[in-house]
Every structure is written in C-alpha cells, then in structure tokens.
C-alpha atoms as a PDB file:
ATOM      1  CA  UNK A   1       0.000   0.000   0.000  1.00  0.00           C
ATOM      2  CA  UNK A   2       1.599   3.759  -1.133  1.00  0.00           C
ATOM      3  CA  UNK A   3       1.580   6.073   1.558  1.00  0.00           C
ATOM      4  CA  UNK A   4       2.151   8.873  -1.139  1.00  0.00           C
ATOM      5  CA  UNK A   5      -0.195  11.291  -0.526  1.00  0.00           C
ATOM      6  CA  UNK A   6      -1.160  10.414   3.134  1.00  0.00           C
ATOM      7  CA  UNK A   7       1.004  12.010   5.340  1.00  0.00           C
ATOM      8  CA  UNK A   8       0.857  15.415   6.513  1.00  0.00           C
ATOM      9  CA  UNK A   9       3.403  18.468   6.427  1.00  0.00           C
ATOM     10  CA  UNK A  10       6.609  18.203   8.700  1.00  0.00           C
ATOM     11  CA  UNK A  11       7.921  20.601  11.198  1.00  0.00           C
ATOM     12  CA  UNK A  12      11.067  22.965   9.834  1.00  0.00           C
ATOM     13  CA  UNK A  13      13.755  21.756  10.944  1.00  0.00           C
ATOM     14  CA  UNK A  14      16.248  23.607  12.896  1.00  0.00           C
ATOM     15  CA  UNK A  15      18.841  25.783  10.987  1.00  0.00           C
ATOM     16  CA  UNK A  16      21.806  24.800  12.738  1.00  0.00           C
ATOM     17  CA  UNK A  17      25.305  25.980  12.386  1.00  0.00           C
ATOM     18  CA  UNK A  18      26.092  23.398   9.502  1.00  0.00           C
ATOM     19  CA  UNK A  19      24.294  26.584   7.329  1.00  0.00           C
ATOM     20  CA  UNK A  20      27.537  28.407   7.655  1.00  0.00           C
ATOM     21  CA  UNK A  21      29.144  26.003   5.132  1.00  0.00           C
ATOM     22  CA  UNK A  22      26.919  26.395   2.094  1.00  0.00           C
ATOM     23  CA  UNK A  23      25.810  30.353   3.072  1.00  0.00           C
ATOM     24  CA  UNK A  24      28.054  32.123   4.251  1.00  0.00           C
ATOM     25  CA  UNK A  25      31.603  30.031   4.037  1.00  0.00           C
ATOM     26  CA  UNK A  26      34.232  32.561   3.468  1.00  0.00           C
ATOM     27  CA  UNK A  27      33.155  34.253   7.084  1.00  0.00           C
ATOM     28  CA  UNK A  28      34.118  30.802   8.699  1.00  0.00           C
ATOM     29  CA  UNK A  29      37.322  30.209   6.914  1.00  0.00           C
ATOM     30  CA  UNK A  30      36.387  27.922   3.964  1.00  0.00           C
ATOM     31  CA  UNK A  31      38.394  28.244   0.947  1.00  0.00           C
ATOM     32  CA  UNK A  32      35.091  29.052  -1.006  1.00  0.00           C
ATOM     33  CA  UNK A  33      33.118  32.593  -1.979  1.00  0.00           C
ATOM     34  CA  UNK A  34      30.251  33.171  -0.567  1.00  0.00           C
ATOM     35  CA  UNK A  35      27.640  33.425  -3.521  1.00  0.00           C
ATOM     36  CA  UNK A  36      25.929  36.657  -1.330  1.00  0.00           C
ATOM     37  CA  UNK A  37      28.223  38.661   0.658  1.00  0.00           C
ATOM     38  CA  UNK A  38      27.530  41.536   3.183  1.00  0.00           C
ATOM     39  CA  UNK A  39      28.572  44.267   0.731  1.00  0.00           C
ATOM     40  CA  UNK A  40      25.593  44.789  -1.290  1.00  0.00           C
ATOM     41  CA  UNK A  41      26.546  48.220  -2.644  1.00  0.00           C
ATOM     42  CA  UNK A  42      29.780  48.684  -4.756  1.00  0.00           C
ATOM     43  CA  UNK A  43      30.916  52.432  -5.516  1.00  0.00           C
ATOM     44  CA  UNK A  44      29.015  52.366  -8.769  1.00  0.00           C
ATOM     45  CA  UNK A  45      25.453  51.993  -7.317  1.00  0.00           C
ATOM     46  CA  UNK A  46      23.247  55.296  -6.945  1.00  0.00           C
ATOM     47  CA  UNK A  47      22.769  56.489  -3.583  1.00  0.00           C
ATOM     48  CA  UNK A  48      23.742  57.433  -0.534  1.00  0.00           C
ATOM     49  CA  UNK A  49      26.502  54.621   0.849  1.00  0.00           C
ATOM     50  CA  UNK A  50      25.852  53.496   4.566  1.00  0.00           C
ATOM     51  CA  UNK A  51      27.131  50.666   6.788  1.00  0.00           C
ATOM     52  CA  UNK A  52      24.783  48.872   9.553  1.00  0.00           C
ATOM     53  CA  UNK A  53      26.711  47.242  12.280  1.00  0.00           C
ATOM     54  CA  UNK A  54      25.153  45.274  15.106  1.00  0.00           C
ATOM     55  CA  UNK A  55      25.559  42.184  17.285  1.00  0.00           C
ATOM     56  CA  UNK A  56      22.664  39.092  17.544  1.00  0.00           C
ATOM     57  CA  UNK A  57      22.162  38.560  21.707  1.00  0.00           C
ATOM     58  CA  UNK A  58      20.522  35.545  22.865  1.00  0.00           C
ATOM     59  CA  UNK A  59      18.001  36.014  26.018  1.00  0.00           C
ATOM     60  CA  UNK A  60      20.888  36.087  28.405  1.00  0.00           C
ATOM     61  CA  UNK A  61      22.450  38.713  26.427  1.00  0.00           C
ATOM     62  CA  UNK A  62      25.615  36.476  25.442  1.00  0.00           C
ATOM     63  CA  UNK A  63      26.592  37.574  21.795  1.00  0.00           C
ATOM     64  CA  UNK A  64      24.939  34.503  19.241  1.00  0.00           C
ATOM     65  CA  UNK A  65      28.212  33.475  17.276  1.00  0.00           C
ATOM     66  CA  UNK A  66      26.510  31.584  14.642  1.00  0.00           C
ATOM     67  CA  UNK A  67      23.348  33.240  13.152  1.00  0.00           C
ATOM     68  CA  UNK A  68      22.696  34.522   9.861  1.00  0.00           C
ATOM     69  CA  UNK A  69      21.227  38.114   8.824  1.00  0.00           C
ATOM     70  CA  UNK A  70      19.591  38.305   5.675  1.00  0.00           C
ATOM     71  CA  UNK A  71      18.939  41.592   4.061  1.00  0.00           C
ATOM     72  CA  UNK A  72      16.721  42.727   1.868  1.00  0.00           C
ATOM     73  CA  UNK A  73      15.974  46.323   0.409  1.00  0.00           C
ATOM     74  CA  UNK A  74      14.542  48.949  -1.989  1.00  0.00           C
ATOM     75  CA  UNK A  75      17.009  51.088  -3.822  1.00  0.00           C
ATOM     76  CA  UNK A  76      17.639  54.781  -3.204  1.00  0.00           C
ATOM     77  CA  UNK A  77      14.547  55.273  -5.208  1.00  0.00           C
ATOM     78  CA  UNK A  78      12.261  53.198  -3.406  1.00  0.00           C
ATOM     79  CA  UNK A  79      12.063  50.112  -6.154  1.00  0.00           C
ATOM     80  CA  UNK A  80      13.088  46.639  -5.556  1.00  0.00           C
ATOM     81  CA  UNK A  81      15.910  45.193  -8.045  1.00  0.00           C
ATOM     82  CA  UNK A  82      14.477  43.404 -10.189  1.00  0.00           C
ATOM     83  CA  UNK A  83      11.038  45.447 -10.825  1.00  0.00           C
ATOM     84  CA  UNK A  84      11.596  46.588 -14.208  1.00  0.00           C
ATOM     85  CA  UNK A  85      14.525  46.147 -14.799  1.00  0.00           C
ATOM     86  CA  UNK A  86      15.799  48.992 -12.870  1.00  0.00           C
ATOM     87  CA  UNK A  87      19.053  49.815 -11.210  1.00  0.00           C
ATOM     88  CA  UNK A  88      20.672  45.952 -12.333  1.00  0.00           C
ATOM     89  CA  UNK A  89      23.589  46.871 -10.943  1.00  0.00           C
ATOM     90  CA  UNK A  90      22.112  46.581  -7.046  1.00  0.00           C
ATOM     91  CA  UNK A  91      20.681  43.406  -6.405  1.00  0.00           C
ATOM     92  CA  UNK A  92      19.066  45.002  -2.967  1.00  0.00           C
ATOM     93  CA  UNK A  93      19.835  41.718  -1.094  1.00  0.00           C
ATOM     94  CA  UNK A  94      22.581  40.601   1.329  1.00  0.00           C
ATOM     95  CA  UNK A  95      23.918  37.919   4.303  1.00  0.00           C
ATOM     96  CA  UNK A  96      26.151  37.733   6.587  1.00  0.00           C
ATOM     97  CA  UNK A  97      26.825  35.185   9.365  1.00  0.00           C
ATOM     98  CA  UNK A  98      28.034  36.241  13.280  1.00  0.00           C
ATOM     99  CA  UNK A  99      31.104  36.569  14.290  1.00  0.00           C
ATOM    100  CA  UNK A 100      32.954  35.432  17.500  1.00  0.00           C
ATOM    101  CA  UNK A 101      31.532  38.308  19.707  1.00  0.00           C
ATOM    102  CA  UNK A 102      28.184  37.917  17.704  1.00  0.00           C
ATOM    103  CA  UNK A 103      28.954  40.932  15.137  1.00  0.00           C
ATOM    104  CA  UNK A 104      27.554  41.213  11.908  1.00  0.00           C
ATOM    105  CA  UNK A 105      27.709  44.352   9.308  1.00  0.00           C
ATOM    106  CA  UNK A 106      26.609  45.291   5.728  1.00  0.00           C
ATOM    107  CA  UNK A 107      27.586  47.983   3.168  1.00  0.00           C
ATOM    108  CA  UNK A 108      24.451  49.161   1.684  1.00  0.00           C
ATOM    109  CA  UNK A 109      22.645  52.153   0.902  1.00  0.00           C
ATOM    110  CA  UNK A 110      20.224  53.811   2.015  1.00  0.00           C
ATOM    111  CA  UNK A 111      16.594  53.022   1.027  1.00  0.00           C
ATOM    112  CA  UNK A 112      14.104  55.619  -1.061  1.00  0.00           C
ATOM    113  CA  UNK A 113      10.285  55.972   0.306  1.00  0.00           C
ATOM    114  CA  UNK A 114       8.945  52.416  -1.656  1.00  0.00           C
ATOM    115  CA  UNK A 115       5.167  53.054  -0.854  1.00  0.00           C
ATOM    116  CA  UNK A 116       3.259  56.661   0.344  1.00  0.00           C
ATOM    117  CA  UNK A 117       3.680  57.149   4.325  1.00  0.00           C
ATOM    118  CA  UNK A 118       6.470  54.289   4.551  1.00  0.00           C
ATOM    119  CA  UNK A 119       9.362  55.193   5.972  1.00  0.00           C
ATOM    120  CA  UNK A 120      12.697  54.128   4.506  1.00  0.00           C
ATOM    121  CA  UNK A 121      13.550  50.322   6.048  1.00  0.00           C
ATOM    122  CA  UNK A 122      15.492  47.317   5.097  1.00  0.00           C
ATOM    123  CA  UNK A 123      13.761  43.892   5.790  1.00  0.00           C
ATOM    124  CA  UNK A 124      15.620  41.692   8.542  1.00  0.00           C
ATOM    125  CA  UNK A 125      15.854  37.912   7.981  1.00  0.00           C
ATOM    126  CA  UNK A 126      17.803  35.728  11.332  1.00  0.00           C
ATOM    127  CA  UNK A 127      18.595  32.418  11.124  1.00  0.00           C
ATOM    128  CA  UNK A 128      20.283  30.639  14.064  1.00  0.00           C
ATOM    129  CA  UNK A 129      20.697  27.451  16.310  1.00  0.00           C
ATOM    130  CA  UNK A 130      17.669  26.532  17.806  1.00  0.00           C
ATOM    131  CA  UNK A 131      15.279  28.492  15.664  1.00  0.00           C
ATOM    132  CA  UNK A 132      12.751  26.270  13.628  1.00  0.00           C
ATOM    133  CA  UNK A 133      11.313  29.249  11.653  1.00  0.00           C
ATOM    134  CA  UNK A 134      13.376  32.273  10.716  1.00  0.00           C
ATOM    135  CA  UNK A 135      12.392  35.494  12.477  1.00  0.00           C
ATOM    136  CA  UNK A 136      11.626  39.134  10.481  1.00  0.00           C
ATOM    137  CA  UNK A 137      12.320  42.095  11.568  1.00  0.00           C
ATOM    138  CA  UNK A 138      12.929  45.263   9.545  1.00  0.00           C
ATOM    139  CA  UNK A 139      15.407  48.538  10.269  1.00  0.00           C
ATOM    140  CA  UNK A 140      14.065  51.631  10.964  1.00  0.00           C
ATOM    141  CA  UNK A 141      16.458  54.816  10.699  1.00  0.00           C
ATOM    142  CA  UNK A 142      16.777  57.451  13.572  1.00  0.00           C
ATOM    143  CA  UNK A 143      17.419  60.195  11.470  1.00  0.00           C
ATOM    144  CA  UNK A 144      13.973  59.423   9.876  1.00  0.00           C
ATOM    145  CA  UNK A 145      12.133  60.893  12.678  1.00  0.00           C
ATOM    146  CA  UNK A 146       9.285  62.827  10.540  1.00  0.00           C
ATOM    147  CA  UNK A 147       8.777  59.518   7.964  1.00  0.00           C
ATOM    148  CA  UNK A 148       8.469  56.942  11.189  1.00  0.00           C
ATOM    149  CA  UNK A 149       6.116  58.753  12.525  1.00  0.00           C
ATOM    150  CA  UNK A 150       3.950  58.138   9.847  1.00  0.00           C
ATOM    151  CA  UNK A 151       5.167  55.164   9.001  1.00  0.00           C
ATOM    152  CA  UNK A 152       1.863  52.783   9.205  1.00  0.00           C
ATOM    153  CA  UNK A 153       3.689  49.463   9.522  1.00  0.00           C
ATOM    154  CA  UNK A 154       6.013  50.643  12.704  1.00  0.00           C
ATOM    155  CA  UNK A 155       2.574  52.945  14.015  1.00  0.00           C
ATOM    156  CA  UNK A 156       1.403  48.786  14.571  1.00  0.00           C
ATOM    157  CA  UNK A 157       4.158  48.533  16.865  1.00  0.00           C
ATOM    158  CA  UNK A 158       3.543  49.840  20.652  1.00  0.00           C
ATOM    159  CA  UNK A 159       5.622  53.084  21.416  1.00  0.00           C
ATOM    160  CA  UNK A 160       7.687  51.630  24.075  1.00  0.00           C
ATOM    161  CA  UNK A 161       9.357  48.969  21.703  1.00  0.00           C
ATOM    162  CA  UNK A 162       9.375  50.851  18.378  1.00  0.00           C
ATOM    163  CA  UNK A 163      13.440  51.913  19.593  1.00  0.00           C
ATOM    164  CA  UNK A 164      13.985  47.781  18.824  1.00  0.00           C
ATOM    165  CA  UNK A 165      13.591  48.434  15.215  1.00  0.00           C
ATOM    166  CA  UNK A 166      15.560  51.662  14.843  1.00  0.00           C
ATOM    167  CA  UNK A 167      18.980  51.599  13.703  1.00  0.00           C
ATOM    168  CA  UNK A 168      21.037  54.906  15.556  1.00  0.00           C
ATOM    169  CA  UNK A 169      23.145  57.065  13.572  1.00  0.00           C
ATOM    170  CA  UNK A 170      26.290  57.789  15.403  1.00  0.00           C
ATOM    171  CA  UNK A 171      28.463  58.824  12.388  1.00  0.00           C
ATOM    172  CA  UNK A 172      28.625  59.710   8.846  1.00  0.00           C
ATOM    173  CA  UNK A 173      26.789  57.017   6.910  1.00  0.00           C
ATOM    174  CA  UNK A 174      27.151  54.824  10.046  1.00  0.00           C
ATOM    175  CA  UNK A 175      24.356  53.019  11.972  1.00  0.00           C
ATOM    176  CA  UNK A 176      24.238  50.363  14.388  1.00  0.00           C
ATOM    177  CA  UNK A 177      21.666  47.789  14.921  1.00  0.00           C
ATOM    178  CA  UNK A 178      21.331  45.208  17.503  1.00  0.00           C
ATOM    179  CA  UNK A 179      19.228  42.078  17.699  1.00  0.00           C
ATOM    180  CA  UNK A 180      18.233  40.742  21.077  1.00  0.00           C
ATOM    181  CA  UNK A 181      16.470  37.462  20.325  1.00  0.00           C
ATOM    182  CA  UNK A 182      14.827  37.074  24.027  1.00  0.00           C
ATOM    183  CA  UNK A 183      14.700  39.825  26.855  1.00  0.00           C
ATOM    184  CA  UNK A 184      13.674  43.052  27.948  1.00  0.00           C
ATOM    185  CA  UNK A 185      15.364  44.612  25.371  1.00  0.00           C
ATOM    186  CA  UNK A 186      13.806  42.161  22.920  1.00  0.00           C
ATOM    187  CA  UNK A 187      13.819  43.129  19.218  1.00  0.00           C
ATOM    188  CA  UNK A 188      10.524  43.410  17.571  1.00  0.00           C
ATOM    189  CA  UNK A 189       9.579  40.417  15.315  1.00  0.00           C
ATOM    190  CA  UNK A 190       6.928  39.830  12.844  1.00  0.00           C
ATOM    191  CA  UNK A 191       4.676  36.797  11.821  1.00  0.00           C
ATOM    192  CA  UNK A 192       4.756  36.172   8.742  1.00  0.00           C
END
C-alpha cells in the first residue's frame, strides 16, 4: 500500500550551524566565496553609501556566534531590483553570518520611500541554532524621525518597543543595529 499522498506536512527543521558552510563560508574560513556577501553596494550603485553594524544577543544577552542576517531592500529610489529592470547593478539583497563576539555588518545604501507614508527600512531575515522558523524584523532609521512617525507598519508597533527596530546614527553614513532574540530589550519580530 503507497503512503504517497497520506502524510501530513513536517515541522522545519532547525537551521543549525552546519548553514555556515553552504551560506556564508568565506566568514568561517572555507576556501570558497560566498555566492551573497555583506557588501551589497559597490561604488558604482546610486545612492547614498551606509554601513549597519550590530551584534545578535541571545536572552541572556551572550553575543549569538553563529546566526545569519539576511537583508533585503529597496534602492535609493524606493524600487526593488528586479522590478523593471531597474538599477541591475544593485541586487538590494545581502547575508552575513556572526562573528565570534556575535557581530555582523553590511555595506548598503540607504533606502528611497517604496510606498506613500512608509518610511525608509530594510527587511531583517535571522537564522540561528535553535530556531525552527526564521524570524523578520525590519530597520528603521533614527534620522527618519518625521517619515516613522507616519510610518503605518512601525505605528502597529507599541511606542515603548518601536526603539527595537531603529537603527542609531552615530556617524557619517554609520548606523548600528542590535538584535536581542529574548529579553527586555527584545527586538521586535513579525509573523509572517
């Protein structure tokens, strides 16, 4: 008798740190590229050029050596690559894996408006050890002040934790962004 058919959907399985091998290799020391690298902006794409720096906490606040951050953006004039065929030469998407003291960065720039009353914001993808689903977040910009405010996705968010999704600007093109995983200092995550 064929059981094709009759059995249900399985969990997701836990990402693991074996992901480090085929995703983000060169991090960890294999002699291999990484296919998508944390530099998503070379000196030829339009915009202004920033770098987000951060570190992944677990709930005990230890730095998380192994997780992933995805990244995925507009371009400095709100589109996605890919729609239309516009601005080829920024493919609006990056990863990076943890380091020792649970650092990550990216070279990016900054995102345009993509929809009337967003705010600028990059979409956050983390992958670690222990998680069965990935968890979304996005980045918010403190030198945004007038767009968040009417910004209708972080208005969903209650006032006291909207500062979880909002990279500071401490320097020229600089922002840093931390993800706390568990916590009062908890980073806001979305289902979806």
């Amino acid at each position: 008798m064929s059981t094709r058919g009759k059995l249900g959907q399985t969990p997701s399985q836990t990402v693991g740190p074996y992901f480090a091998y085929g995703l983000t290799p060169s991090q960890y020391g294999y002699d291999f590229a990484s296919i998508v690298t944390p530099c998503m902006a070379g000196p030829e794409v339009e915009g202004t050029h920033i770098h987000i720096a951060g570190c992944v906490f677990d709930g005990a606040e230890k730095p998380v050596n192994d997780a992933m951050i995805e990244l995925w953006q507009a371009d400095a004039t709100g589109r996605y690559p890919d729609t239309d065929g516009v601005n080829s030469r920024f493919t609006g998407f990056g990863r990076c894996g943890t380091n020792a003291d649970g650092g990550f960065f990216f070279d990016t720039i900054k995102p345009g408006i993509a929809r009337p009353d967003d705010a600028p914001f990059i979409n956050v993808t983390v992958m670690m050890r222990g998680l069965l689903l990935h968890a979304f977040t996005r980045i918010y910009f403190s030198d945004e002040v007038k767009a968040n405010t009417h910004d209708p996705i972080l208005a969903l968010v209650p006032a006291g934790r909207r500062s979880t999704l909002i990279a500071d600007h401490h320097a020229a093109g600089k922002y840093r962004f931390d993800i706390h995983m568990q916590g009062p200092q908890e980073t806001v995550f979305f289902d979806l």
